[in-house]
N, C-alpha and C. Protein backbone atom coordinates (compact mmCIF):
# COMPACT_ATOMS: atom_id res chain seq x y z
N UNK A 1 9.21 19.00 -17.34
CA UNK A 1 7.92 18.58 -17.84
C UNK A 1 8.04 17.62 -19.02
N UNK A 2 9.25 17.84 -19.82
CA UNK A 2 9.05 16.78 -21.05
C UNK A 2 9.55 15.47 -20.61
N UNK A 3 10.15 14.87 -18.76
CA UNK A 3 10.45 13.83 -18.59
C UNK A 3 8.12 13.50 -18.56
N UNK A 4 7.87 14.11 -17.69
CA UNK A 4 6.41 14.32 -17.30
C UNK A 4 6.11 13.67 -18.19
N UNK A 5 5.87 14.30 -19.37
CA UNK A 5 5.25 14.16 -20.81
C UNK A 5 5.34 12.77 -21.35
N UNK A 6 6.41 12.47 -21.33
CA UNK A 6 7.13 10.82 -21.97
C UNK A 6 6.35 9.78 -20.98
N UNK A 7 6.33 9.99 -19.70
CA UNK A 7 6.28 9.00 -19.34
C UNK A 7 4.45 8.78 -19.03
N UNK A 8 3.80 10.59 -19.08
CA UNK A 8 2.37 9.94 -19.51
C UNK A 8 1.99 9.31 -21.05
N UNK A 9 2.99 9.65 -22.05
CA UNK A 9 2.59 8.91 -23.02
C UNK A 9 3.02 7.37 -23.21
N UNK A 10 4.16 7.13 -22.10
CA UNK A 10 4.10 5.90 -21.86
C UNK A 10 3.26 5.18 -21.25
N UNK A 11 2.40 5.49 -20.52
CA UNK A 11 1.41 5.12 -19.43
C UNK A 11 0.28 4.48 -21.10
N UNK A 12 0.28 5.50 -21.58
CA UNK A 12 -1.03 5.12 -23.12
C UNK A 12 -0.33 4.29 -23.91
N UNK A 13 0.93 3.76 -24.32
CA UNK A 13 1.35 2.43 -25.05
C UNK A 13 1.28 1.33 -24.07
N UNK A 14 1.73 1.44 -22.97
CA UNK A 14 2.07 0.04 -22.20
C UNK A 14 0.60 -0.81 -22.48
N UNK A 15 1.26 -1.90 -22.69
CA UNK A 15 -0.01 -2.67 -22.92
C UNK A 15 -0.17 -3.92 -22.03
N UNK A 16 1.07 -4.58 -20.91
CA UNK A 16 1.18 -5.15 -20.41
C UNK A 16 0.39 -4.55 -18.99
N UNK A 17 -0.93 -4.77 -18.49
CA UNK A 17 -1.89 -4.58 -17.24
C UNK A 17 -1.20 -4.01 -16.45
N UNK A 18 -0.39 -4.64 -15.57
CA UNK A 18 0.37 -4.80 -14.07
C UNK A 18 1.82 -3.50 -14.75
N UNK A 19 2.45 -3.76 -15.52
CA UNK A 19 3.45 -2.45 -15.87
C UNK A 19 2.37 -1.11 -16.16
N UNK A 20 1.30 -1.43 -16.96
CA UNK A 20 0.66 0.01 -17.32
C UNK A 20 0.18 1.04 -15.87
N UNK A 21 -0.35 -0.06 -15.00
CA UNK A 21 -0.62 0.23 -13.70
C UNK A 21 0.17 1.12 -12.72
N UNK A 22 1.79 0.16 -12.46
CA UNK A 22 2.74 1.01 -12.14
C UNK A 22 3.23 2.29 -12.90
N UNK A 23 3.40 2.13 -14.22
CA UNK A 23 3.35 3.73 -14.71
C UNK A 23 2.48 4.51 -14.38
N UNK A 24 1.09 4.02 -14.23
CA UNK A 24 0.11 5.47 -14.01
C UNK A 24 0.37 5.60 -12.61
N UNK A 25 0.59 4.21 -11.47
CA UNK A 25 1.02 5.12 -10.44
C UNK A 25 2.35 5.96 -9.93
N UNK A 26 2.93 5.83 -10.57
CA UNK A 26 4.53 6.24 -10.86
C UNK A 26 3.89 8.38 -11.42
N UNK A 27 3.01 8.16 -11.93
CA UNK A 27 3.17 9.28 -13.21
C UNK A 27 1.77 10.07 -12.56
N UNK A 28 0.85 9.43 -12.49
CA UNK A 28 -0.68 10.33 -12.01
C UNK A 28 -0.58 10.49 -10.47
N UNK A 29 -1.28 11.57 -9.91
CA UNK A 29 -1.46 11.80 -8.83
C UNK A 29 -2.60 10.51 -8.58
N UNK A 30 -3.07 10.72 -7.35
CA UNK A 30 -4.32 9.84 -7.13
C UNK A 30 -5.24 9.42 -7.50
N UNK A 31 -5.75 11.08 -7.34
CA UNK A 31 -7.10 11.67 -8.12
C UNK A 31 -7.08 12.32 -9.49
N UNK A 32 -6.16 12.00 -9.99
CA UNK A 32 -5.76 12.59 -11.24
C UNK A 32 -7.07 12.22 -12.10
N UNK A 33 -6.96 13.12 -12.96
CA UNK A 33 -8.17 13.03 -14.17
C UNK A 33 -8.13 13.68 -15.04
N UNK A 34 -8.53 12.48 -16.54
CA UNK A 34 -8.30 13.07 -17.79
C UNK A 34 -9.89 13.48 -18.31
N UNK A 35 -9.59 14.60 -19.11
CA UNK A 35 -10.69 14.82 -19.84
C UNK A 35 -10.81 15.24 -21.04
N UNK A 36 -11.37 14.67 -21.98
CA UNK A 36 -11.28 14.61 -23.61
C UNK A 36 -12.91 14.79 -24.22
N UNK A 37 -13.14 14.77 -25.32
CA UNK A 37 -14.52 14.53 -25.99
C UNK A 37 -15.52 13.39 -25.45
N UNK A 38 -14.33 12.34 -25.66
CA UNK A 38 -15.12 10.93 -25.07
C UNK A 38 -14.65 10.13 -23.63
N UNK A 39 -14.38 10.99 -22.84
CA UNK A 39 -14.05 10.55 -22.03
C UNK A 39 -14.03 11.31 -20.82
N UNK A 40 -14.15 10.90 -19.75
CA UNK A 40 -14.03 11.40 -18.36
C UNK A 40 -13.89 10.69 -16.93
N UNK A 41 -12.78 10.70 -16.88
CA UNK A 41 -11.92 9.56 -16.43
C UNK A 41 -11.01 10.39 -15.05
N UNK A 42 -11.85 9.69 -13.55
CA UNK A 42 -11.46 10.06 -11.95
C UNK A 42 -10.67 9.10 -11.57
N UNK A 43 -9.59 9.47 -11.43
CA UNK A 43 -8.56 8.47 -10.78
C UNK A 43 -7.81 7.49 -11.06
N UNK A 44 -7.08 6.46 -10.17
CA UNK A 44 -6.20 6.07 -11.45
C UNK A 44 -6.95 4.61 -12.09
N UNK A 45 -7.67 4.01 -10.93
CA UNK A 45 -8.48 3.17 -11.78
C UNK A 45 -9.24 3.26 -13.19
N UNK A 46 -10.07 4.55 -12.72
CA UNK A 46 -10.80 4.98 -13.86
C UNK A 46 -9.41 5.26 -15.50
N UNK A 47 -8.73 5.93 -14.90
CA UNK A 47 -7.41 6.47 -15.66
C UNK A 47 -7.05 5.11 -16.41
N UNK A 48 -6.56 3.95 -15.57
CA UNK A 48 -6.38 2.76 -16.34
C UNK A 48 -7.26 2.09 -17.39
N UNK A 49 -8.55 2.15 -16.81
CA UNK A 49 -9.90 1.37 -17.64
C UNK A 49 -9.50 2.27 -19.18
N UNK A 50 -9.55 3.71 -18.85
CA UNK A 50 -9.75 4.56 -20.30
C UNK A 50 -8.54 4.33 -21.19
N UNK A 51 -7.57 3.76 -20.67
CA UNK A 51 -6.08 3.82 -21.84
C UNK A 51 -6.74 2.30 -21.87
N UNK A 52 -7.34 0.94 -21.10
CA UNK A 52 -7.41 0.17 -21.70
C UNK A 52 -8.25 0.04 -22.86
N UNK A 53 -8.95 0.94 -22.93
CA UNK A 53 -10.47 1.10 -23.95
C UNK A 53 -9.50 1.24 -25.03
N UNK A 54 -8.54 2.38 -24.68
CA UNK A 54 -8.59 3.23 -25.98
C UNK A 54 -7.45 1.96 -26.96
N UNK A 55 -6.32 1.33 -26.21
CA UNK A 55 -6.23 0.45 -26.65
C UNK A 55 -6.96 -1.04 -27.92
N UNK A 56 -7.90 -1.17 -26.39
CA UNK A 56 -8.63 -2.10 -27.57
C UNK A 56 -9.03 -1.64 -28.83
N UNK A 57 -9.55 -0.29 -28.55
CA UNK A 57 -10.12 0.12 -29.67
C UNK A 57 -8.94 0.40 -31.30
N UNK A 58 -8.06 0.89 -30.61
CA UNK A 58 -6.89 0.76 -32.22
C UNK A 58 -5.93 -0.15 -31.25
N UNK A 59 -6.04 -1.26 -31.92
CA UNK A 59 -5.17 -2.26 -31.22
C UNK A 59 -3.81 -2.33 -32.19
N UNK A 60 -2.31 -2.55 -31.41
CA UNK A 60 -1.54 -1.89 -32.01
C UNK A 60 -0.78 -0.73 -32.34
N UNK A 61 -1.71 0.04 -32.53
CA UNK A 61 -1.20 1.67 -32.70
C UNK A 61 -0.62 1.76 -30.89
N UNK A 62 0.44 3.40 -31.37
CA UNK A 62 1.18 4.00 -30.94
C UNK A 62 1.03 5.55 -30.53
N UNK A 63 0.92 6.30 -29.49
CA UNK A 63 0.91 7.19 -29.26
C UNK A 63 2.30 7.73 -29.66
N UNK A 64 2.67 9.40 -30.47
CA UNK A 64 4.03 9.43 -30.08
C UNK A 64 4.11 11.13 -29.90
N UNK A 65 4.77 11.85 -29.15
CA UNK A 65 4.86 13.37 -29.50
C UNK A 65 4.94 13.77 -31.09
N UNK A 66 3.97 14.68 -31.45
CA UNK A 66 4.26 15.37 -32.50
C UNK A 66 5.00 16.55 -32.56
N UNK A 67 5.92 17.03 -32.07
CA UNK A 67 5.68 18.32 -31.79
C UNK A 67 6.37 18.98 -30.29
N UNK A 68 7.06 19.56 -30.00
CA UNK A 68 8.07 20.26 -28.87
C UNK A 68 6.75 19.88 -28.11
N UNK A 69 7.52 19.97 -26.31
CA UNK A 69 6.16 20.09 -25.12
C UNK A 69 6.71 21.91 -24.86
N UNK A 70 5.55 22.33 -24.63
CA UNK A 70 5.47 23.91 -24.23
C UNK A 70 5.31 23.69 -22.70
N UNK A 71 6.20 24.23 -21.71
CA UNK A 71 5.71 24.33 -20.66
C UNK A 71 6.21 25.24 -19.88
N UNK A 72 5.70 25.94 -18.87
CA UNK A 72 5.47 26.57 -17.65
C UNK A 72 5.22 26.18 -16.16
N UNK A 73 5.92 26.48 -15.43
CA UNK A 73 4.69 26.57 -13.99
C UNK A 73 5.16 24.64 -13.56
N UNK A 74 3.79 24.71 -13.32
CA UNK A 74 3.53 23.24 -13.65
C UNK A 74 2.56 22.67 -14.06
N UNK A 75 2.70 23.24 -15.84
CA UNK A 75 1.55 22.90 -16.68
C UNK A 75 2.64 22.83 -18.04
N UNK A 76 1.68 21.76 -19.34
CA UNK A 76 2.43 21.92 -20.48
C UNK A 76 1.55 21.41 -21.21
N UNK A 77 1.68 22.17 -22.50
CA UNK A 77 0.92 21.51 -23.99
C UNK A 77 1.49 21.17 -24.87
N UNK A 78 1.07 20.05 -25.38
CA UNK A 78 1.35 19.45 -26.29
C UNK A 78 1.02 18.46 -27.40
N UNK A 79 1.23 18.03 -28.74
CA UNK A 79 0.86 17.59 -29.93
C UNK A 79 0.81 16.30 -29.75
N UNK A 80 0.36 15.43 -30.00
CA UNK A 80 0.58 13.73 -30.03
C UNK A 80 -0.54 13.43 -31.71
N UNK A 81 0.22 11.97 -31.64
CA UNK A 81 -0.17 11.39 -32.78
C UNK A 81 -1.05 9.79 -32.49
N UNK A 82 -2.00 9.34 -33.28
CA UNK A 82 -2.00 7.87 -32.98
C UNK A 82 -1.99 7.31 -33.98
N UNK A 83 -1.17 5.76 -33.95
CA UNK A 83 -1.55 5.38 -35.30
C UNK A 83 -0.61 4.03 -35.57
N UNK A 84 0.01 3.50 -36.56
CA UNK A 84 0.85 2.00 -36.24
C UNK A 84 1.99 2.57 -36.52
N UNK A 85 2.44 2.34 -35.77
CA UNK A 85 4.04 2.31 -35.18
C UNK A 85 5.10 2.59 -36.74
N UNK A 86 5.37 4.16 -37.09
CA UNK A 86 6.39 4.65 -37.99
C UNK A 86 5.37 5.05 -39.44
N UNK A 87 4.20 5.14 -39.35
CA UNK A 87 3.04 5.54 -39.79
C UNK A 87 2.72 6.77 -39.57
N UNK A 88 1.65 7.41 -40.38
CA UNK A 88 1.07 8.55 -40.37
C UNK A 88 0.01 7.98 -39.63
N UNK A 89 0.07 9.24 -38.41
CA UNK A 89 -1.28 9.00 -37.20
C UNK A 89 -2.56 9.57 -38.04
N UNK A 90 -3.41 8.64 -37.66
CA UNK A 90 -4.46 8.43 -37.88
C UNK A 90 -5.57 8.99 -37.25
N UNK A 91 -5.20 9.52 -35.92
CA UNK A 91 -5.75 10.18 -34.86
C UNK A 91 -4.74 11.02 -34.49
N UNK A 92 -4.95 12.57 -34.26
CA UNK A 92 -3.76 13.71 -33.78
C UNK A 92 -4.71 14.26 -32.43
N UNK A 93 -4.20 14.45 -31.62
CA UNK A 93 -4.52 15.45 -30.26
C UNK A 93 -3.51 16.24 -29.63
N UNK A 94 -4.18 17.61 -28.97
CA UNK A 94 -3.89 18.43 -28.08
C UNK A 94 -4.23 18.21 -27.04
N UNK A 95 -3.05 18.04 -25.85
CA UNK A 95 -3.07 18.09 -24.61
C UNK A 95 -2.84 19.21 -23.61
N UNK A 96 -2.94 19.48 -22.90
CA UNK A 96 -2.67 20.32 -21.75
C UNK A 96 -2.89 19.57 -20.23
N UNK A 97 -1.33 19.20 -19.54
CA UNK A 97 -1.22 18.51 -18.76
C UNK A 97 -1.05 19.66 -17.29
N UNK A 98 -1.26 19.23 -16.40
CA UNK A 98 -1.50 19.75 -14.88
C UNK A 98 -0.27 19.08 -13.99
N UNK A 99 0.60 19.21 -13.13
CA UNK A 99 0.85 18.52 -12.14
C UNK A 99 0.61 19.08 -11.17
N UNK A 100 0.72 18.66 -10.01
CA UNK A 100 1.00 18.73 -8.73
C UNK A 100 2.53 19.06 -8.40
N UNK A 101 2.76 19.24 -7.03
CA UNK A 101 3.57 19.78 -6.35
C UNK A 101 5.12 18.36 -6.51
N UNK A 102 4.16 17.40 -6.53
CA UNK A 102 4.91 16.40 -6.38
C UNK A 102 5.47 15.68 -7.69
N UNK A 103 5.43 16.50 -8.38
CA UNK A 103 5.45 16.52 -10.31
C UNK A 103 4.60 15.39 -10.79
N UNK A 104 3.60 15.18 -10.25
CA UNK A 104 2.56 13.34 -10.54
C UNK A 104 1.47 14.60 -11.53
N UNK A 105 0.93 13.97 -12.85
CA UNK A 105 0.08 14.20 -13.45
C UNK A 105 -1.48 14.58 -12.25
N UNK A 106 -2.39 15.55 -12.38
CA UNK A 106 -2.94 16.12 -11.84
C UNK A 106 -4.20 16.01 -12.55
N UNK A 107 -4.14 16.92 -13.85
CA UNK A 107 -5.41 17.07 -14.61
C UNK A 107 -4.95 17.02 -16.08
N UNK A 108 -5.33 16.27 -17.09
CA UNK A 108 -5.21 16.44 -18.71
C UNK A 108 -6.27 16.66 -18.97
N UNK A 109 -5.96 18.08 -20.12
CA UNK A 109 -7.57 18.31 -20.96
C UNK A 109 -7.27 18.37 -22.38
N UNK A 110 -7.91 17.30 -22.73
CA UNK A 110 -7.57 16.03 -24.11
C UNK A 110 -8.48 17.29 -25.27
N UNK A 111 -7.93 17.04 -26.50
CA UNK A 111 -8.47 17.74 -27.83
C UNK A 111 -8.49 17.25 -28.49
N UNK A 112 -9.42 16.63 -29.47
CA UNK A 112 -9.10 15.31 -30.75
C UNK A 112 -9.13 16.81 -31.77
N UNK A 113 -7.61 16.65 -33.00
CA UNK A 113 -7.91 17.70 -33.83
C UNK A 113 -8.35 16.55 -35.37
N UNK A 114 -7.93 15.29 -35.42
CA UNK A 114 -8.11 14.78 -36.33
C UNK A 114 -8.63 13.40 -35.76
N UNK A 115 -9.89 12.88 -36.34
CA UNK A 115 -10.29 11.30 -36.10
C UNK A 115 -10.75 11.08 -37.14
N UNK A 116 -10.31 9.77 -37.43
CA UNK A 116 -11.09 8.91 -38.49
C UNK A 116 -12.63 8.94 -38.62
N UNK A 117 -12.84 9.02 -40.09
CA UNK A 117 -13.99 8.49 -40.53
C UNK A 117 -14.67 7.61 -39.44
């Protein structure tokens, strides 16, 4: 699960379109879907649009693990950070990731514990 883990938090830095794409299809199931406070996001299109948002929106910043991945089964939780690259994140969340059979991301259920003003 912590290869799992890396490479959905790689899917949220890539910033290059056409590579971010192949990671989410490399990494999400089909129908995969994330769900957070502000967001609710079916599939991988939808999946792509929402890491491009979240992008624009802190342009720059870096997702990175905070924190061991806990996992079981084929599920795992875990800490992340956002924020500029070797910085104190500015944004912190809890995840809890899902796969499938085929180890492809399934379902994330997103937790903002810290956001900016």
């Amino acid at each position: 699960m912590k290869d799992v883990i890396a490479r959905y938090l790689a899917c949220w830095n890539e910033t290059d379109p056409a590579a971010r794409r192949k990671l989410i299809d490399e990494t999400w199931a089909e129908d995969g879907r994330y769900i957070d406070p502000l967001a609710d996001a079916r599939g991988r299109d939808a999946l792509d649009a929402t890491i491009a948002a979240a992008q624009g929106q802190f342009p720059g910043f870096v997702f990175t693990l905070a924190g061991p991945v806990d996992a079981h089964h084929q599920q795992a939780r875990f800490t992340w950070g956002l924020g500029p690259e070797g910085a104190e994140p500015l944004v912190v969340g809890f995840d809890v990731a899902v796969t499938d059979d085929d180890n492809k991301i399934r379902t994330v259920l997103g937790f903002l514990d810290k956001v900016p003003a």
